[in-house]
Protein backbone atom coordinates (compact mmCIF):
# COMPACT_ATOMS: atom_id res chain seq x y z
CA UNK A 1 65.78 59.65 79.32
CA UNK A 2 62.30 58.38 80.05
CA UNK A 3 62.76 59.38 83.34
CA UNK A 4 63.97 62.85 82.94
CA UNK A 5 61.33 65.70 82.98
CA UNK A 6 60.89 67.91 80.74
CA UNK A 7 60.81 71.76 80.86
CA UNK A 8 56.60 72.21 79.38
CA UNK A 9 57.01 75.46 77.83
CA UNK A 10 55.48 77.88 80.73
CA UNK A 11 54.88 77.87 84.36
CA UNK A 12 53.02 79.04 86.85
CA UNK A 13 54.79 80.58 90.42
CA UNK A 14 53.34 80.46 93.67
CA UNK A 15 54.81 80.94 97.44
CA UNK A 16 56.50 77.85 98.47
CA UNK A 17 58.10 76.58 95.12
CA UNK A 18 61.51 78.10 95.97
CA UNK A 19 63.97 76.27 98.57
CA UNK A 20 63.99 79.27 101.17
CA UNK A 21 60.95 81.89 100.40
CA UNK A 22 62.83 85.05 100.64
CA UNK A 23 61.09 86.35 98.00
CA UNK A 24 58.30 84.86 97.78
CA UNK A 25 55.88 87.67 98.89
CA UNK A 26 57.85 90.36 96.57
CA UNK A 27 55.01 90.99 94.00
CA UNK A 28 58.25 91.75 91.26
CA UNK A 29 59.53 88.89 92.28
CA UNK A 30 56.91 86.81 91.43
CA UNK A 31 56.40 88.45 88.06
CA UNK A 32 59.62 87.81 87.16
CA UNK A 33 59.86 84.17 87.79
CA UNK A 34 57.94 82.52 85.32
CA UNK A 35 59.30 85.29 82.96
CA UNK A 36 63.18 84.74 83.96
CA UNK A 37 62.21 81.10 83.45
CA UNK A 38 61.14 81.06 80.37
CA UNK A 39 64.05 82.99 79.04
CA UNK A 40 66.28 80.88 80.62
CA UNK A 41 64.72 77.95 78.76
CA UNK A 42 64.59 79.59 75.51
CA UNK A 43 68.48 80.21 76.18
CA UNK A 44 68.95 76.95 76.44
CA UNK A 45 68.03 75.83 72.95
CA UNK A 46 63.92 75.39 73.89
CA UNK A 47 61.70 74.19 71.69
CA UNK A 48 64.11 72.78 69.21
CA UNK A 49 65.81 70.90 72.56
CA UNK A 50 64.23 69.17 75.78
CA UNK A 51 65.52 71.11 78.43
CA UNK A 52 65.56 68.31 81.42
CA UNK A 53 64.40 70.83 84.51
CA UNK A 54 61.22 71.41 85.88
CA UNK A 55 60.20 74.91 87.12
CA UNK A 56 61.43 74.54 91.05
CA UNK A 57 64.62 74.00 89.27
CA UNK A 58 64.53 77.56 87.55
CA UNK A 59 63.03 79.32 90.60
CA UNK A 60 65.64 77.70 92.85
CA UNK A 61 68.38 79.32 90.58
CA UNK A 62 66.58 82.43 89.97
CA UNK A 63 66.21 83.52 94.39
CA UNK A 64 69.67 81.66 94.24
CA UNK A 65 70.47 84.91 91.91
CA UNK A 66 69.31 87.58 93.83
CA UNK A 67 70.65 86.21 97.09
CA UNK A 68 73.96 85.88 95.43
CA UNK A 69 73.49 89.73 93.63
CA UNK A 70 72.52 90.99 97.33
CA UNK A 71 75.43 89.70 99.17
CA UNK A 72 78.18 91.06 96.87
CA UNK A 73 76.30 94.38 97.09
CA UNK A 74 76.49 94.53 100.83
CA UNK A 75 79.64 92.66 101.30
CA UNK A 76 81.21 95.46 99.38
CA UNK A 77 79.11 98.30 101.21
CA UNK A 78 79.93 96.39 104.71
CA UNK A 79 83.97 96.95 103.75
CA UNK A 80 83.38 100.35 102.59
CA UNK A 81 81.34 101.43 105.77
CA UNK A 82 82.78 98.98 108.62
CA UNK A 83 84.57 100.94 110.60
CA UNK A 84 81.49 103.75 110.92
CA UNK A 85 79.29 100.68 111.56
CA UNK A 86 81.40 99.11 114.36
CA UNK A 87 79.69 99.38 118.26
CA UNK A 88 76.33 100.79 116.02
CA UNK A 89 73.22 99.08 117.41
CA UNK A 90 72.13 95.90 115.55
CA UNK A 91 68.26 96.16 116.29
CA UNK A 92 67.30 97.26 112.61
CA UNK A 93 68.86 96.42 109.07
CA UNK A 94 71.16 98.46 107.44
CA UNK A 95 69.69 97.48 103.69
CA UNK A 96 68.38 100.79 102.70
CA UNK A 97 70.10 102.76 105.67
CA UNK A 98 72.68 106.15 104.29
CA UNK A 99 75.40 105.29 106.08
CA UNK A 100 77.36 108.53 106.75
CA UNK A 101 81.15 107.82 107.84
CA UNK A 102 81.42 109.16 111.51
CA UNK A 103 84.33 109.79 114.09
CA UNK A 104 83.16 107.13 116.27
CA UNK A 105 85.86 104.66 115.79
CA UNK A 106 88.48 107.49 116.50
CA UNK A 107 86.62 108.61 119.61
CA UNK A 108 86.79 105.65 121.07
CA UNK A 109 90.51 105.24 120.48
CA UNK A 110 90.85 109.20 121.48
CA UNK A 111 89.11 107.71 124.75
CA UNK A 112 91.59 105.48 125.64
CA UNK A 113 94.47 108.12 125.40
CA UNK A 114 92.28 110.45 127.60
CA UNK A 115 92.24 107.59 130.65
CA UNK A 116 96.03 107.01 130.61
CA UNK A 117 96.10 111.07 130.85
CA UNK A 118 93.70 110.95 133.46
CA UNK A 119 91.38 113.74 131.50
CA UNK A 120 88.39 110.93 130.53
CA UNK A 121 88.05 108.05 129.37
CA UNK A 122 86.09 104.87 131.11
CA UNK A 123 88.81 103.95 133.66
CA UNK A 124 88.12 104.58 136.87
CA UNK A 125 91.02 106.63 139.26
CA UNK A 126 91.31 105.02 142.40
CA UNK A 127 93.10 106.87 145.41
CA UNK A 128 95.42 105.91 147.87
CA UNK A 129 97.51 107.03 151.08
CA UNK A 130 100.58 105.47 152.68
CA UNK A 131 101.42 106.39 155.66
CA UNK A 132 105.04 107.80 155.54
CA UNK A 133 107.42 106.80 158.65
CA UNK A 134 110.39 108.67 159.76
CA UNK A 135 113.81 107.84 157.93
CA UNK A 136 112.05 105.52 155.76
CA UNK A 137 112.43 106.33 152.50
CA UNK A 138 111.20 103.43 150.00
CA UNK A 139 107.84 101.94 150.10
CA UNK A 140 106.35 98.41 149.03
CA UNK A 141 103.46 99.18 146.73
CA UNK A 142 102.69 95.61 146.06
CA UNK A 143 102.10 94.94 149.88
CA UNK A 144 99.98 97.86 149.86
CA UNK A 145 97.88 96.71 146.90
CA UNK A 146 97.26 93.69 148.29
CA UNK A 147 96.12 94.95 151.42
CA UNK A 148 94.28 97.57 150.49
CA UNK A 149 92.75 98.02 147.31
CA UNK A 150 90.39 95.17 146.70
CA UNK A 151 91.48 93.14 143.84
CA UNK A 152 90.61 90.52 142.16
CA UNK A 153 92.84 87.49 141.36
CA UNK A 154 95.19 87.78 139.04
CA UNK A 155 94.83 91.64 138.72
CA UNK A 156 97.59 94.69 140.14
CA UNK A 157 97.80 98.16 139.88
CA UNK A 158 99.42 101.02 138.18
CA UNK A 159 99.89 104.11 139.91
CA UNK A 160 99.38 107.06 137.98
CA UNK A 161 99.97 110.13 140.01
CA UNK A 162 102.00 110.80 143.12
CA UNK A 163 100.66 114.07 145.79
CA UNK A 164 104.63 114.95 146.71
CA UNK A 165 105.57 117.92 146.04
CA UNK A 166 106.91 121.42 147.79
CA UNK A 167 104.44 124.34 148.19
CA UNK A 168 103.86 125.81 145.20
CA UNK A 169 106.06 129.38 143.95
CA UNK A 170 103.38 131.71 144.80
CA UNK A 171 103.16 130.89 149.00
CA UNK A 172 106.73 131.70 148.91
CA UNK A 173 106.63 134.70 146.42
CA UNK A 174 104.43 136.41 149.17
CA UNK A 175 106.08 135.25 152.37
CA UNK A 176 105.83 137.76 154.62
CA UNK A 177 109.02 136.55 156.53
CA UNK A 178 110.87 136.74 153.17
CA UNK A 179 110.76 140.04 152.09
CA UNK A 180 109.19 140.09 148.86
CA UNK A 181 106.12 141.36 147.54
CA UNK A 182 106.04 144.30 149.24
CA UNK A 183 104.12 147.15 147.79
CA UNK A 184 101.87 150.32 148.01
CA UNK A 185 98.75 148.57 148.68
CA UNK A 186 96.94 145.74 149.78
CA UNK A 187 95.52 143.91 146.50
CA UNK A 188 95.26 140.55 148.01
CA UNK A 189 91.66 140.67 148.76
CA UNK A 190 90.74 142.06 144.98
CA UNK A 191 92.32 139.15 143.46
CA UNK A 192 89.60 136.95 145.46
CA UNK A 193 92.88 135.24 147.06
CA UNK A 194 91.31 136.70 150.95
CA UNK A 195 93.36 136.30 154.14
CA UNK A 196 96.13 134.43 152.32
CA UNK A 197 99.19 135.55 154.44
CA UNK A 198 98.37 138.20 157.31
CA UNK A 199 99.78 141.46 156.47
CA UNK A 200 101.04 141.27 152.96
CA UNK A 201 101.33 144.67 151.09
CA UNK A 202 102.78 144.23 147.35
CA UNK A 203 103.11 146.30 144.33
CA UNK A 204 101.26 145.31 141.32
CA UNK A 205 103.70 144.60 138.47
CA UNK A 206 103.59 143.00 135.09
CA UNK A 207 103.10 139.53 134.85
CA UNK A 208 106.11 138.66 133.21
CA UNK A 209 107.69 140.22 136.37
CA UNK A 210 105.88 137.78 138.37
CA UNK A 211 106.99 135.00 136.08
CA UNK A 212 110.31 135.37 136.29
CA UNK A 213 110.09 135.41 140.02
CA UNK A 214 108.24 132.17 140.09
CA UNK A 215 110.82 130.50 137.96
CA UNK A 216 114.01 131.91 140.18
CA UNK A 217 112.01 130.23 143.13
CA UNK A 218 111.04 126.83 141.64
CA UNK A 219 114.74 126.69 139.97
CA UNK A 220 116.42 127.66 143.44
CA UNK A 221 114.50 124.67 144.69
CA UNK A 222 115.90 122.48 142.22
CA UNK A 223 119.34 123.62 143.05
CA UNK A 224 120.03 124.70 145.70
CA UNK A 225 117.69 122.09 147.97
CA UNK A 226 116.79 118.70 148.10
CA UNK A 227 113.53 118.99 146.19
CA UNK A 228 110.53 116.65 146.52
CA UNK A 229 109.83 114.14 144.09
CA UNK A 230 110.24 110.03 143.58
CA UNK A 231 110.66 107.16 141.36
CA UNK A 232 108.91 103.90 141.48
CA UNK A 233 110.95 100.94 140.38
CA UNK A 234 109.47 97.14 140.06
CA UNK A 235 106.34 98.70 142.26
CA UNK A 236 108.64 100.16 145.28
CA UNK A 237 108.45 104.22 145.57
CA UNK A 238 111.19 105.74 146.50
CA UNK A 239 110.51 109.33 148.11
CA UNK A 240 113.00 112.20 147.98
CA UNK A 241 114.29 114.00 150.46
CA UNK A 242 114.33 111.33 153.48
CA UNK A 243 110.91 111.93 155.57
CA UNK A 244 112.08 113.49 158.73
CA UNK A 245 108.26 113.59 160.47
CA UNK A 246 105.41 111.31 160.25
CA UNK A 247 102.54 112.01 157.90
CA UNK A 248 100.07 110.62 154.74
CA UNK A 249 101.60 109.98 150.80
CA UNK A 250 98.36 109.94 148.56
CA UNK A 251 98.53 108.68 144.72
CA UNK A 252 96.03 107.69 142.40
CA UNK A 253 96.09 104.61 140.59
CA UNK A 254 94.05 102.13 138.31
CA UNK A 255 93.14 98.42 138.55
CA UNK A 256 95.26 97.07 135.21
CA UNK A 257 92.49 94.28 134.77
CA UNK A 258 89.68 97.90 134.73
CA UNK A 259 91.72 98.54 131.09
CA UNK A 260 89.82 95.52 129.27
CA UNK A 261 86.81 95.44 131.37
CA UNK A 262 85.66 98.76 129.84
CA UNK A 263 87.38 98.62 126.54
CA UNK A 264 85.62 95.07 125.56
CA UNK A 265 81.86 94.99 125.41
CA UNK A 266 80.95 91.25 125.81
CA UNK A 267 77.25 90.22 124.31
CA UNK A 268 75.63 87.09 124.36
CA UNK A 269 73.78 85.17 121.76
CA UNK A 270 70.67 85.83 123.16
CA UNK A 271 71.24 90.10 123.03
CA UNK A 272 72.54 89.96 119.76
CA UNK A 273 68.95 91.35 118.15
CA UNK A 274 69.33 94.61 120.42
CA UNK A 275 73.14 94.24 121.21
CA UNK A 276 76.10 96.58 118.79
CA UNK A 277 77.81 95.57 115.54
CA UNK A 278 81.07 93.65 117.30
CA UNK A 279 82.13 92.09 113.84
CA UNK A 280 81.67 91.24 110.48
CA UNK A 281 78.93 88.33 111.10
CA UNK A 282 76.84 90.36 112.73
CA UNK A 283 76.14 93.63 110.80
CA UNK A 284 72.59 93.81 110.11
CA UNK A 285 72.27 93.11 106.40
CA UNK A 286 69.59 91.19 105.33
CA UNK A 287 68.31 89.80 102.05
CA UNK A 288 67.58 92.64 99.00
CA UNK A 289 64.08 93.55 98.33
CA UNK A 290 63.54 92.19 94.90
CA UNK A 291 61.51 94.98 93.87
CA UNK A 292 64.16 97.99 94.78
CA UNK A 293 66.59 96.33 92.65
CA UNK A 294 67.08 98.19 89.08
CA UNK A 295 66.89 96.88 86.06
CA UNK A 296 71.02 97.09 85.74
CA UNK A 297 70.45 94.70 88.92
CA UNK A 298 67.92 92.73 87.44
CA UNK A 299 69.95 92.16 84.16
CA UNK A 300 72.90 90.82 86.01
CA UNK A 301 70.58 88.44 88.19
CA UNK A 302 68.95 86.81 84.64
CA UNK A 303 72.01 86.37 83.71
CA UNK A 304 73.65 84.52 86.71
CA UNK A 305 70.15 82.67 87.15
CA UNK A 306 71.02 81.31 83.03
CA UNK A 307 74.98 80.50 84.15
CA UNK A 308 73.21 78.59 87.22
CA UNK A 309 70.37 76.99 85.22
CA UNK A 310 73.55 75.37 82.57
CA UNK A 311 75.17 74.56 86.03
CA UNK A 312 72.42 71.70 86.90
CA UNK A 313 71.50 71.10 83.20
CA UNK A 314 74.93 69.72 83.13
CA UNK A 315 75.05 67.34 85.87
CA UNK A 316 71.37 66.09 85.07
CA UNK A 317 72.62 65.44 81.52
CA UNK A 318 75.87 63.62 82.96
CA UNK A 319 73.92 61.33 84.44
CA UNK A 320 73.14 59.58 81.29
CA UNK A 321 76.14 60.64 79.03
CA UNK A 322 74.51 59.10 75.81
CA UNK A 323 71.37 58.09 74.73
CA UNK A 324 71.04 55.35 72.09
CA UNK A 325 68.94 55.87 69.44
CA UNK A 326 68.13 52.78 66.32
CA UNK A 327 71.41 53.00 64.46
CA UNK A 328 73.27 55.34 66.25
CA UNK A 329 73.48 57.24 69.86
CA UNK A 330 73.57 60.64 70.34
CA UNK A 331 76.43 62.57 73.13
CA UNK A 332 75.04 64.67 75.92
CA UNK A 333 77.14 68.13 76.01
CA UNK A 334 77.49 68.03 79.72
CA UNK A 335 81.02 69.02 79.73
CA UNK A 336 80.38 71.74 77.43
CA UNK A 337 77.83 73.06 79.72
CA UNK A 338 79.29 73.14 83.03
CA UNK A 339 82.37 74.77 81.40
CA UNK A 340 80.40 77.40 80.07
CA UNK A 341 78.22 78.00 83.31
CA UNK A 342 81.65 78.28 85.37
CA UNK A 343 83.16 80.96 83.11
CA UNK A 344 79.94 82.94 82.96
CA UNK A 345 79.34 82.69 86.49
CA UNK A 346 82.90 83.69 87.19
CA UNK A 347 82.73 86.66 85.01
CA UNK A 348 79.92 88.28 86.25
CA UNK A 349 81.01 88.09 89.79
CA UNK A 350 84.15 89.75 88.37
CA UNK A 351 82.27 92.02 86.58
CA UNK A 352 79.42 93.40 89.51
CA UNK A 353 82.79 93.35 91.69
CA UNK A 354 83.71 95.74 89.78
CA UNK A 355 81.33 97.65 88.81
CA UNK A 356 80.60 98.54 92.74
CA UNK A 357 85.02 98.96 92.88
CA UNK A 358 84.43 101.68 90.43
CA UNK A 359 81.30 103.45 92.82
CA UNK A 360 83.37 102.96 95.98
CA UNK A 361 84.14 106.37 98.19
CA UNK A 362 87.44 106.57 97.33
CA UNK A 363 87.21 105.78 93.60
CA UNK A 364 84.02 108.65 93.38
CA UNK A 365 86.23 111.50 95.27
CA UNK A 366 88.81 110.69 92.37
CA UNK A 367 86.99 110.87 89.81
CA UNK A 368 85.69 114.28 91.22
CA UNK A 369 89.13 116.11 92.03
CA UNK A 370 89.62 114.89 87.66
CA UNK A 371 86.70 116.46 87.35
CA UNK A 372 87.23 119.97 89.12
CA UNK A 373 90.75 120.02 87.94
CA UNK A 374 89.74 119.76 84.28
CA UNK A 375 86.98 121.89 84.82
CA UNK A 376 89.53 124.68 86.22
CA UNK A 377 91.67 124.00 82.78
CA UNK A 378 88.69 124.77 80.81
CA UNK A 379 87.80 127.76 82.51
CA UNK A 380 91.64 129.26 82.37
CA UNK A 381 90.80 129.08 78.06
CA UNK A 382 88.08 131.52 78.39
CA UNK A 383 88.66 134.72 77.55
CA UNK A 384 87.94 137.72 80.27
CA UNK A 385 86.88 140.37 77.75
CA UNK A 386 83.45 139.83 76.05
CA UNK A 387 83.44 141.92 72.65
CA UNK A 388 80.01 143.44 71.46
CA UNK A 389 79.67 143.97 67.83
């Protein structure tokens, strides 16, 4: 063991003696150092024993510590919060930030139902016209698409609306050439409608009167005449009745490829700093600040610092495994250390886990409707008449 040092009693912190310096400009931090390292020493049976470490070892396991406390705390408020965090910007860190849960997960689903409805979204509606022919009645849309609307390789489109249909109820309910409407006086001009069909005197009547009218018309369409409409099958529309003039078809339609160009936000390496939370890895969590952590926090972090300081106690003491002595030789505990710094280290992960289980959203709202519903118990025992003696 000649060549093993040994802990000196005290030490003396300064920037640079830990491996990574996350902390080493924390004032608390540095307080608490040669403190935490001393207790850590006394824990481990100094004076009466050598401890074999030297004080980089004990500030190495103490930022080891806080690192480790810090990343449970935001790994658990990073599952709690992740879905309000998702597409939020990742130019500052979320350490010390209130996250309040927001709707902007469901809005951008919600936006995706309003483009297939055609009432918003981030797809654009394309339009299109084919020109109808006489006694043709089904129409290649793929020979069209490729023709005429500009797309890429690999991509198609998907029609969403169709522009066939009859005139609409109301230009028939006030045909002058078929009798109906006809009225007292002329109100076409005081619904705003103007010259809408010359000559057209009607009586104003309730609206349900007007409704049933509409519906006789549109369902005497249905009936009683080949209506207007279509069906598109493997990308050939089909119109109904057979065109017997010339004229234009227009539809809108969407590029199929425009669905996951809009709905997938692709960001570089370089525009992560000022780019949007697209995963896990890249939420902006960053080390603790030593000195907002409380002194629950800190009590947890001497702790795992003492589990880690057994940890490498242990292997440097395996390294010799005995030491020989005149007359005898005296048996490192190096087993007995490592098994104690892996239970301890293992129980207080266990044991911050949870602790922050117990403060999560859902767990909190519980323990408030128990709360409020005892409460409510309570109050139902006291009485509602208050005697004055």
């Amino acid at each position: 063991m000649a060549n093993a040092v040994i802990f000196p009693g005290s030490s003396s912190f300064v920037a640079g003696k830990t491996p990574f310096g996350f902390y080493d400009n924390d004032v608390d931090f540095i307080t608490d150092a040669d403190k935490s390292t001393l207790f850590c020493a006394r824990r481990l049976g100094y004076p009466v024993v050598a401890v074999e470490l030297q004080d980089i070892n004990f500030y190495a396991a103490f930022e080891e510590a806080v690192t480790t406390y810090g990343n449970e705390v935001y790994a658990y408020k990073l599952r709690q919060d992740y879905l309000s965090l998702e597409g939020a910007p990742t130019s500052s860190a979320f350490n010390n930030a209130l996250i309040t849960p927001s709707l902007a997960n469901i809005i951008r689903i919600s936006e995706q139902y309003g483009s297939e409805a055609g009432a918003g979204g981030n797809i654009t509606y394309h339009k299109g016209c084919i020109q109808l022919a006489r006694n043709q009645q089904t129409y290649d849309l793929n020979a069209w698409a490729n023709a005429s609307a500009s797309l890429d390789a690999g991509d198609s489109i998907e029609v969403k609306r169709v522009f066939y249909e009859g005139d609409p109820a109301l230009v028939k309910y006030f045909d002058p050439y078929a009798g109906t409407g006809t009225g007292m006086m002329n109100l076409m001009d005081s619904f705003g409608w103007g010259n809408f069909s010359p000559a057209i005197n009607f009586l104003l009547m309730p609206l349900n009167f007007d409704i049933q009218k509409f519906n006789a018309i549109e369902l005497n369409d249905q009936i009683r005449k080949s209506n207007y409409s279509f069906e598109i099958r493997n990308n050939q529309l089909s119109i109904f009745p057979l065109p017997s003039r010339v004229g234009n078809l227009y539809f809108e339609y969407i590029k199929k490829q425009d669905r996951y160009r809009n709905n997938i936000s692709s960001i570089s390496g370089s525009q992560l700093p000022s780019g949007v939370v697209s995963n896990v890895s890249n939420v902006p969590y960053t080390n603790p600040q030593y000195k907002l952590i409380n002194s629950v926090g800190r009590s947890w972090v001497y702790e795992y610092m003492l589990a880690l300081c057994k940890e490498m106690l242990g292997y440097v003491r395996g390294k010799y495994g005995t030491i020989p002595i005149p007359g005898d030789e005296v048996t490192l505990n190096q087993s007995d250390l490592l098994a104690s710094a892996a239970a301890e280290k293992t129980a207080l992960i266990e044991r911050l886990r949870g602790y922050l289980d117990e403060t999560s959203r859902d767990k909190l709202l519980e323990r408030r409707a128990n709360e409020v519903e005892y409460r409510q118990k309570e109050l139902q025992q006291v009485p509602f008449t208050i005697y004055i003696g």
